[in-house]
C-alpha atoms as a PDB file:
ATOM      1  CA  UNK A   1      -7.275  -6.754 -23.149  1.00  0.00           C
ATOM      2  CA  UNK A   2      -4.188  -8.179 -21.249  1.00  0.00           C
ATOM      3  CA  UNK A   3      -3.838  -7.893 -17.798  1.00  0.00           C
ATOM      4  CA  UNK A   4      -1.626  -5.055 -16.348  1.00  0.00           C
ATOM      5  CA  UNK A   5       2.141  -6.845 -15.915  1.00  0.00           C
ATOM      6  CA  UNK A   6       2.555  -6.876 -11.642  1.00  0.00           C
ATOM      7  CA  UNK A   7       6.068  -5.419 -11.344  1.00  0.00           C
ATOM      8  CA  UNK A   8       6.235  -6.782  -7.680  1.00  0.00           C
ATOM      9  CA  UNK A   9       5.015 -10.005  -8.506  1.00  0.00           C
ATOM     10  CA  UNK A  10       8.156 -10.602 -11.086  1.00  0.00           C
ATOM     11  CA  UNK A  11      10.655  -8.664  -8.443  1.00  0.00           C
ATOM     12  CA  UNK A  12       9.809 -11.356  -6.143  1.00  0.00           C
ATOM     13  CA  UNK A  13      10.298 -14.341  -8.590  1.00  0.00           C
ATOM     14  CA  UNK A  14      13.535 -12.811  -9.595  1.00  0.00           C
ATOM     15  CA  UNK A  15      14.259 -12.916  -6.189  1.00  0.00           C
ATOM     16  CA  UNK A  16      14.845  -9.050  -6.198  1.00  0.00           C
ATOM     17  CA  UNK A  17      14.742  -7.108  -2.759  1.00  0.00           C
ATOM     18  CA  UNK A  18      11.623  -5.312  -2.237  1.00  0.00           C
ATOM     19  CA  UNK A  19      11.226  -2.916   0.230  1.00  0.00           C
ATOM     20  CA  UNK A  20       7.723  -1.596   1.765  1.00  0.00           C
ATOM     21  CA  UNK A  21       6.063  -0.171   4.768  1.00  0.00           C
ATOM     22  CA  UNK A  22       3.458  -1.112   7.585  1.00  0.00           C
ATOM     23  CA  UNK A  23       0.774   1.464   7.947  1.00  0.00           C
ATOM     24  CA  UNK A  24      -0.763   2.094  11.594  1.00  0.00           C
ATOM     25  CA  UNK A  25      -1.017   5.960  11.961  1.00  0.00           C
ATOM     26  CA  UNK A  26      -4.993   5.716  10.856  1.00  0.00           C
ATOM     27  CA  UNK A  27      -4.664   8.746   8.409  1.00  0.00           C
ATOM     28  CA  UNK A  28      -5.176   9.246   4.949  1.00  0.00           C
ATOM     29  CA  UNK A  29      -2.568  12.441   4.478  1.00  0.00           C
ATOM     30  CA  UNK A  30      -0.279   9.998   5.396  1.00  0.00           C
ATOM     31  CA  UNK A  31      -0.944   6.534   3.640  1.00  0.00           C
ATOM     32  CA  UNK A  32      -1.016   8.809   0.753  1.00  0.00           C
ATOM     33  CA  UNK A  33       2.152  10.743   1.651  1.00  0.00           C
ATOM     34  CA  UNK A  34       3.707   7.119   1.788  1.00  0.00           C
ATOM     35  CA  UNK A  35       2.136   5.910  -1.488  1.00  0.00           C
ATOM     36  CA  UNK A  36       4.360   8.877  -3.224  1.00  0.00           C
ATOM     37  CA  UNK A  37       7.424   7.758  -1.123  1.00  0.00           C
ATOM     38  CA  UNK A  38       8.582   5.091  -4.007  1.00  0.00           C
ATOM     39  CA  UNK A  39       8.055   1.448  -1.819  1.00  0.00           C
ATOM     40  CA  UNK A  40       7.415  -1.383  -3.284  1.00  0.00           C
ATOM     41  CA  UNK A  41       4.098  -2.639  -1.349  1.00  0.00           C
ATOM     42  CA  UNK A  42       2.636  -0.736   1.725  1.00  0.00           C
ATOM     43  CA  UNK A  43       0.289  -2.365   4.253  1.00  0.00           C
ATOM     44  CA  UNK A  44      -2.501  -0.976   5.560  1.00  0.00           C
ATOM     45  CA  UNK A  45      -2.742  -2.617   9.356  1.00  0.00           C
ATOM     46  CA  UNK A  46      -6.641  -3.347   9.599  1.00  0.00           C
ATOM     47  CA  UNK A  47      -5.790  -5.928  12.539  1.00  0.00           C
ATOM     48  CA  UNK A  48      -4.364  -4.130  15.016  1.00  0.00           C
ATOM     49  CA  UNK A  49      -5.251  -0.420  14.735  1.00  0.00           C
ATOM     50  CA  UNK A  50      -9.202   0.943  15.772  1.00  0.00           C
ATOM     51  CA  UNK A  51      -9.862   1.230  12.248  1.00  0.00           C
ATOM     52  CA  UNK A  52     -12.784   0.834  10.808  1.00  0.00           C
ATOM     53  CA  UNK A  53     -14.286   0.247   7.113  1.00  0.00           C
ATOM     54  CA  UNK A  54     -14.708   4.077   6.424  1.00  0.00           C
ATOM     55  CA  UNK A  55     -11.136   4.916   7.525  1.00  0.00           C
ATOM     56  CA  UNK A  56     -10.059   1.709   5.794  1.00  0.00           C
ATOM     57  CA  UNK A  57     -11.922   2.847   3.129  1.00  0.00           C
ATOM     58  CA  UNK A  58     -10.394   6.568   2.994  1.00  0.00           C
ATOM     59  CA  UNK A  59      -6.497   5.225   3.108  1.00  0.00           C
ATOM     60  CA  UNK A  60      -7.785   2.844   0.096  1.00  0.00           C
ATOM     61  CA  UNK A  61      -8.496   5.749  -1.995  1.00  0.00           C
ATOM     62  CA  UNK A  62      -5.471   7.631  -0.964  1.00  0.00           C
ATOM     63  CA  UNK A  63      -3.521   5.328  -2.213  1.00  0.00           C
ATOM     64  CA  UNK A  64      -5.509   5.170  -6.011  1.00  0.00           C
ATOM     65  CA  UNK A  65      -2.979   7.336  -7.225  1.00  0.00           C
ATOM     66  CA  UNK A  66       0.215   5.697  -5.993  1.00  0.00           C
END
């Protein structure tokens, strides 16, 4: 079975704009709100927000869908 072809990986050796989002805001309505916005990569801020795994965790599966 062939791997799944990583649409942002080839916008970013075509040397295509990509736009995205930082995530901070800690909530899972939210990250997933912002999965169904249309970016092209989101990050989820586990650095500097007082996350921890379970909230990690729940924006992770929000974002299953997106």
């Amino acid at each position: 079975m062939p791997a799944p072809v990583n649409t942002f990986k080839q916008a970013l050796q075509n040397s295509e704009t990509v736009f995205g989002c930082w995530l901070s805001m800690g909530s899972a309505n939210t990250t997933e709100l912002m999965g169904t916005v249309g970016f092209d990569w989101l990050l989820v801020d586990g650095e500097h927000t007082p996350y921890d795994i379970g909230m990690l965790r729940q924006q992770l599966m929000a974002l299953q869908a997106s």
